[in-house]
PDB file of N, CA and C in Angstrom:
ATOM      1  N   UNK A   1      84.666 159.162 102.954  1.00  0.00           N
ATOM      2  CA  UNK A   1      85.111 160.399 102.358  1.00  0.00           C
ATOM      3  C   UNK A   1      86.622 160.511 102.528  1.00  0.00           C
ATOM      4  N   UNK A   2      87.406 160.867 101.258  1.00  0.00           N
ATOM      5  CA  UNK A   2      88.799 160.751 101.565  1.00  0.00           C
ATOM      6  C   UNK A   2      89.287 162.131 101.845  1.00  0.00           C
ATOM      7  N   UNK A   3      90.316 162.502 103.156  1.00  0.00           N
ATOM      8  CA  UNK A   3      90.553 163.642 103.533  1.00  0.00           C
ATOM      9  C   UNK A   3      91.656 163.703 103.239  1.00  0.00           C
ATOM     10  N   UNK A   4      92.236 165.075 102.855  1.00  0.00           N
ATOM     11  CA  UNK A   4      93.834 165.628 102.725  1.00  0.00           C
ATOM     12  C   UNK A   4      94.033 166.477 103.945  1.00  0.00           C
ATOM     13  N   UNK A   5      95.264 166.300 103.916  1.00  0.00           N
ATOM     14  CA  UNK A   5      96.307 166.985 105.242  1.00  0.00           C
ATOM     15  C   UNK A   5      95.868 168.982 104.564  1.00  0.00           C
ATOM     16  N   UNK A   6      95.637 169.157 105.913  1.00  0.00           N
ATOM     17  CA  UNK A   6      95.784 170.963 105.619  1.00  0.00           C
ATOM     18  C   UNK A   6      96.873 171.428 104.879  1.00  0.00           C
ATOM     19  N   UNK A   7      96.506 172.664 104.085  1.00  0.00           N
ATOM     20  CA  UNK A   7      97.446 173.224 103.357  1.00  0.00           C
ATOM     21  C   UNK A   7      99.156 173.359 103.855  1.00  0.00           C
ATOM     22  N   UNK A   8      99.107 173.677 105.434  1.00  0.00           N
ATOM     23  CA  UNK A   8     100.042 174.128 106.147  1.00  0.00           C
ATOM     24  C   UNK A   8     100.789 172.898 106.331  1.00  0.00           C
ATOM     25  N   UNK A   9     100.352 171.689 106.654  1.00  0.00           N
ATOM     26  CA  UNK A   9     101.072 170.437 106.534  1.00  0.00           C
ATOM     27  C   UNK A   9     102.135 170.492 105.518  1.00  0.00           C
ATOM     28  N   UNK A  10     101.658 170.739 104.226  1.00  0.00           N
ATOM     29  CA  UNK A  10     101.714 170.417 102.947  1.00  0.00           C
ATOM     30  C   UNK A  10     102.912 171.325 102.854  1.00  0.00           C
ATOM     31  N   UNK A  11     103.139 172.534 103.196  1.00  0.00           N
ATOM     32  CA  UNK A  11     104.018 173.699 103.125  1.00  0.00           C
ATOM     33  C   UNK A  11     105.135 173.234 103.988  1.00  0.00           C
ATOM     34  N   UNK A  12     104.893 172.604 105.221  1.00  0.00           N
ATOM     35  CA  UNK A  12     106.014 172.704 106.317  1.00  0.00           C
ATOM     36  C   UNK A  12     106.549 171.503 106.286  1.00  0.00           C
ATOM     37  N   UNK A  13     107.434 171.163 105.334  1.00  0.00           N
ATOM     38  CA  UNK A  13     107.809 169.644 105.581  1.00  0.00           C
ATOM     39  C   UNK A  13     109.027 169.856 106.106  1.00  0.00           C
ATOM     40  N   UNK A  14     109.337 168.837 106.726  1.00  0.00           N
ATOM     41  CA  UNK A  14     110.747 168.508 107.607  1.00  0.00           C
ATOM     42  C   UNK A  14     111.276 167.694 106.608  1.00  0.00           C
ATOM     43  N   UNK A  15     112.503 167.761 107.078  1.00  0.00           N
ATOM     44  CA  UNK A  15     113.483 166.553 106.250  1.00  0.00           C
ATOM     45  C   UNK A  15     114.014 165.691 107.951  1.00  0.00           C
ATOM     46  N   UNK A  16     114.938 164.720 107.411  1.00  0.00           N
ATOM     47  CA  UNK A  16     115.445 163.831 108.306  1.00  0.00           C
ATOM     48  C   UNK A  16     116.144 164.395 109.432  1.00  0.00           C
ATOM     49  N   UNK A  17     117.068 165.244 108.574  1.00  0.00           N
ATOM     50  CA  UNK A  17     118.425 166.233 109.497  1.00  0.00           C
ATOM     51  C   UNK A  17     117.567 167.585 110.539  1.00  0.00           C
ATOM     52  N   UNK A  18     116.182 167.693 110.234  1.00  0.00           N
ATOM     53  CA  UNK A  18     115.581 168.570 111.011  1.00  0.00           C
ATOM     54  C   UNK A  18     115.604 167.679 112.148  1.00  0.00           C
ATOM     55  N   UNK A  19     114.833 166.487 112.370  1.00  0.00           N
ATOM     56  CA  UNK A  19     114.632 165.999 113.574  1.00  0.00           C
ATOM     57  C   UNK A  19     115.517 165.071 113.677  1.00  0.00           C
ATOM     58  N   UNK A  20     116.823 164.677 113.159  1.00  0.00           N
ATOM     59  CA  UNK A  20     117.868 164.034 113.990  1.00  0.00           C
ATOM     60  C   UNK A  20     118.957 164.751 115.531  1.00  0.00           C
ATOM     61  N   UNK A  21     119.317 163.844 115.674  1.00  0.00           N
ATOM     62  CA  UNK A  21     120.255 164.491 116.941  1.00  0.00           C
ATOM     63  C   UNK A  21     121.433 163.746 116.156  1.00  0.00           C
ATOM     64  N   UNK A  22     122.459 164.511 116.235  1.00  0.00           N
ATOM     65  CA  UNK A  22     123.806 164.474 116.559  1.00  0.00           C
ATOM     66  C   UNK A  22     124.469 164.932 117.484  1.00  0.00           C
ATOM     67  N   UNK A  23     125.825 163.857 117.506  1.00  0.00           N
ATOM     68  CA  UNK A  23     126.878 163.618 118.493  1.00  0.00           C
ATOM     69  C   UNK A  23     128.095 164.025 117.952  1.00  0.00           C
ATOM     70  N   UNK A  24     128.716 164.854 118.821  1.00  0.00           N
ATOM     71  CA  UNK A  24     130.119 165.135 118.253  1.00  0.00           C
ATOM     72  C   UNK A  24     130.895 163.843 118.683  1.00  0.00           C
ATOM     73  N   UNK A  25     132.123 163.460 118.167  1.00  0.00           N
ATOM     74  CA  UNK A  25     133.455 162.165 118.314  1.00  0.00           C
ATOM     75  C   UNK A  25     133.143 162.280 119.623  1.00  0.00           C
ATOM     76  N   UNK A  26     133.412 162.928 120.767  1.00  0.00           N
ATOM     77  CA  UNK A  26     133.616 163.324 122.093  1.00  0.00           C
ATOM     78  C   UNK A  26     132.357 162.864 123.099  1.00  0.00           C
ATOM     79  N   UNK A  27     131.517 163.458 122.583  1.00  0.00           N
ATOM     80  CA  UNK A  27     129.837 163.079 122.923  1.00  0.00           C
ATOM     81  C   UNK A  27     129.502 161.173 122.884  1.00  0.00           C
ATOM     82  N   UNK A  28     129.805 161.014 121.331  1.00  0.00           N
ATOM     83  CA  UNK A  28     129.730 159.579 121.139  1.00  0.00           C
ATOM     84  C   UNK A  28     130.364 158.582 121.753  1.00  0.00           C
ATOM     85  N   UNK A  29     131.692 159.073 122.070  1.00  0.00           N
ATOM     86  CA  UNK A  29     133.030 158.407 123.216  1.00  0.00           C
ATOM     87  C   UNK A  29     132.078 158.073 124.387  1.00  0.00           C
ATOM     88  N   UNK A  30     131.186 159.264 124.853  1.00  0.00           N
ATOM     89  CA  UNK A  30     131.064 158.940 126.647  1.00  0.00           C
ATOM     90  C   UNK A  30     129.430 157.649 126.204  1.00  0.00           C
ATOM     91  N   UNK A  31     129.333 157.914 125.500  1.00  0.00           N
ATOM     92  CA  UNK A  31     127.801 156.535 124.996  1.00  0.00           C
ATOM     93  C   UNK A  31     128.431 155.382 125.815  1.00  0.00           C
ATOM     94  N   UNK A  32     127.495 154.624 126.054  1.00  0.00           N
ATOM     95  CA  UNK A  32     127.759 153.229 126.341  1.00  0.00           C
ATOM     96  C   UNK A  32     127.165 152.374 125.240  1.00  0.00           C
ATOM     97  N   UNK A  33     127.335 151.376 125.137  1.00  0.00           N
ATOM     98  CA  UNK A  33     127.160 149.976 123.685  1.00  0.00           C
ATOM     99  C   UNK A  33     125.132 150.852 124.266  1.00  0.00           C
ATOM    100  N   UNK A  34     124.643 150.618 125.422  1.00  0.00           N
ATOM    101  CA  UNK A  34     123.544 150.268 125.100  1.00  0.00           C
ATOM    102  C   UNK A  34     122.568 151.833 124.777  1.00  0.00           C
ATOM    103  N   UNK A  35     123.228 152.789 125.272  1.00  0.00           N
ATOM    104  CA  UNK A  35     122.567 154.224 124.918  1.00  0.00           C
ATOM    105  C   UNK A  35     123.160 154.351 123.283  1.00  0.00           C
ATOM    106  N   UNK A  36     124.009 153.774 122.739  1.00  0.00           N
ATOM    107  CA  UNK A  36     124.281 153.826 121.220  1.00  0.00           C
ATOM    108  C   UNK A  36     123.373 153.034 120.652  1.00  0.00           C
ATOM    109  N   UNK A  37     123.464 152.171 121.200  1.00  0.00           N
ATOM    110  CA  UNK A  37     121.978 150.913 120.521  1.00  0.00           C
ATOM    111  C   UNK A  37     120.639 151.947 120.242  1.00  0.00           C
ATOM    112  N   UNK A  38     120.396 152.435 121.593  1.00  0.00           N
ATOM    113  CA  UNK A  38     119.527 152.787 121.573  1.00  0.00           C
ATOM    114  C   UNK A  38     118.860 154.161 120.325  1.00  0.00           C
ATOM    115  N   UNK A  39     120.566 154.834 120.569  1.00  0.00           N
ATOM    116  CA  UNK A  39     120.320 155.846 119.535  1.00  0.00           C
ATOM    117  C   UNK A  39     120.104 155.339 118.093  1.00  0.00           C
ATOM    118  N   UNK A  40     120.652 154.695 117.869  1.00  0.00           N
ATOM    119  CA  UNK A  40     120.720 154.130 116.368  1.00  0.00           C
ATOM    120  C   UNK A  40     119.236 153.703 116.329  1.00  0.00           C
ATOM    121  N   UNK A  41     118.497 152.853 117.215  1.00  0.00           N
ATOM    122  CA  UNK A  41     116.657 152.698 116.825  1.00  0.00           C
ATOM    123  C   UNK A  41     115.904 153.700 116.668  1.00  0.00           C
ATOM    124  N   UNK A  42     116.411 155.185 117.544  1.00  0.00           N
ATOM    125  CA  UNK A  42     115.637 155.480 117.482  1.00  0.00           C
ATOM    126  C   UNK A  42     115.410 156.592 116.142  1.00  0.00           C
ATOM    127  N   UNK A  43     116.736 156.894 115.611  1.00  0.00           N
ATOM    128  CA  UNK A  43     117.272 157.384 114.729  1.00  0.00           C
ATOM    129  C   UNK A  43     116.782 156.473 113.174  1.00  0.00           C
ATOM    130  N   UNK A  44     116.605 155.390 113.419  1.00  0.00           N
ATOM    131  CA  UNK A  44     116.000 154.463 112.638  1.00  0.00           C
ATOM    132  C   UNK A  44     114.575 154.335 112.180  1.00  0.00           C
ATOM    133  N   UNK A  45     114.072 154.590 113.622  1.00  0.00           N
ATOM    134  CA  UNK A  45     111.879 154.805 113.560  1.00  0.00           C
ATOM    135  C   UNK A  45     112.315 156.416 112.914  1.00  0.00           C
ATOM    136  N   UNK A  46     113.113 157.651 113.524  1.00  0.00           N
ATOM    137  CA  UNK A  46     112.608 158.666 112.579  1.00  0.00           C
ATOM    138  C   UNK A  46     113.209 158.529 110.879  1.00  0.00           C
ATOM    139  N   UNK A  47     113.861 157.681 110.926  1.00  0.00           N
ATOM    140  CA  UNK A  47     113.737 157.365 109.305  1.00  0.00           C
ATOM    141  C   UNK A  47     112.560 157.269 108.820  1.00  0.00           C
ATOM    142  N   UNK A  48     112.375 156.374 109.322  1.00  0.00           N
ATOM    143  CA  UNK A  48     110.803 155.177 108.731  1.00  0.00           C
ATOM    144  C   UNK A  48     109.881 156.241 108.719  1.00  0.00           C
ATOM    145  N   UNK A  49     109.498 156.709 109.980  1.00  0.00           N
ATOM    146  CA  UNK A  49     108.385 157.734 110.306  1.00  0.00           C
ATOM    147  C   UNK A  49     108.436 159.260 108.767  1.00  0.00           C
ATOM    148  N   UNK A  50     109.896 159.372 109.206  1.00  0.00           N
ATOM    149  CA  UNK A  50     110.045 160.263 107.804  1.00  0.00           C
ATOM    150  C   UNK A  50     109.641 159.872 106.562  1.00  0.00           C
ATOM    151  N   UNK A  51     110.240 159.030 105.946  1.00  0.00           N
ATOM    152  CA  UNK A  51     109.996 158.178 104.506  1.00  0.00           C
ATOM    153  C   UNK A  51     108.400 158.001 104.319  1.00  0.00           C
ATOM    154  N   UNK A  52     108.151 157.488 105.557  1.00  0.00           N
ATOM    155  CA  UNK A  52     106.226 157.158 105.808  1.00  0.00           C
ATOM    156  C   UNK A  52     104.815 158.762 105.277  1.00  0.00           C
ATOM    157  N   UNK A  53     105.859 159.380 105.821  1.00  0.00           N
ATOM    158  CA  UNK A  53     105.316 160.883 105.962  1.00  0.00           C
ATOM    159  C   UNK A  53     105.514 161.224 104.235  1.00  0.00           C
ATOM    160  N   UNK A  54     106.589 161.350 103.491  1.00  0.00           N
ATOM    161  CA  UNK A  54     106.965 161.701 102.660  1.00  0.00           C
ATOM    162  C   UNK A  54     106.119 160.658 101.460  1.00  0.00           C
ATOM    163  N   UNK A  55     106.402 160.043 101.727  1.00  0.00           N
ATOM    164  CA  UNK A  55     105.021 158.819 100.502  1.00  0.00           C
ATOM    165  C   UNK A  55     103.759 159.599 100.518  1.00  0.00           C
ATOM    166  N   UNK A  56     103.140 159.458 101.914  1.00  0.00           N
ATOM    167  CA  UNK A  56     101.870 159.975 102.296  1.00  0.00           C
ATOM    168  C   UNK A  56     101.449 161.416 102.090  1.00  0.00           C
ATOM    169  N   UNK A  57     102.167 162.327 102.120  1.00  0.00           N
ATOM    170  CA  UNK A  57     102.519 163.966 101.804  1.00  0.00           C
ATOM    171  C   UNK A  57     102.817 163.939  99.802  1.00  0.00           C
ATOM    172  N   UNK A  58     103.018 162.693  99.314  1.00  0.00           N
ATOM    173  CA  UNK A  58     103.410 163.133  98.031  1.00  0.00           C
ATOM    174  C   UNK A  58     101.947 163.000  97.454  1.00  0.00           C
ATOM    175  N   UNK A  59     101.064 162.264  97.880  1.00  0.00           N
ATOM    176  CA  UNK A  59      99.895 161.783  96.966  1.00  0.00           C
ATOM    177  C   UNK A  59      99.095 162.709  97.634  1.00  0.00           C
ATOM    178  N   UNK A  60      99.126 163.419  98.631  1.00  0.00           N
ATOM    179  CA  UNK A  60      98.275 164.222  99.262  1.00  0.00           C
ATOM    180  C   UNK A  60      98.146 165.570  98.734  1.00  0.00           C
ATOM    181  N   UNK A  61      99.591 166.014  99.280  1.00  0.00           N
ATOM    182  CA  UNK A  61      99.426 167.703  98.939  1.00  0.00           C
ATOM    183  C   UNK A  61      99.752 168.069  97.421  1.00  0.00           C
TER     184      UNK A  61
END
């Protein structure tokens, strides 16, 4: 049986800039190479995760 996401799913979508973090110039300065690495992956899966959601939310709701 094929199921759809609840109505409320369907209503409340996020975009990218909801669940990103930003860094001011100043903020980004005190990063080290490997907490920047890090930000950039993880900033990367909520791409994916987003885009993933947004395919899946278009054929749904």
């Amino acid at each position: 049986m094929l199921s759809f996401p609840p109505l409320s799913l369907c209503q409340d979508l996020v975009s990218f800039e909801d669940v990103a973090v930003f860094f001011s110039v100043e903020e980004w300065a005190l990063l080290d190479s490997e907490q920047k690495a890090l930000y950039r992956e993880v900033m990367l899966e909520n791409k994916r995760n987003i885009a993933s959601l947004a395919i899946y939310l278009r054929f749904s709701c």
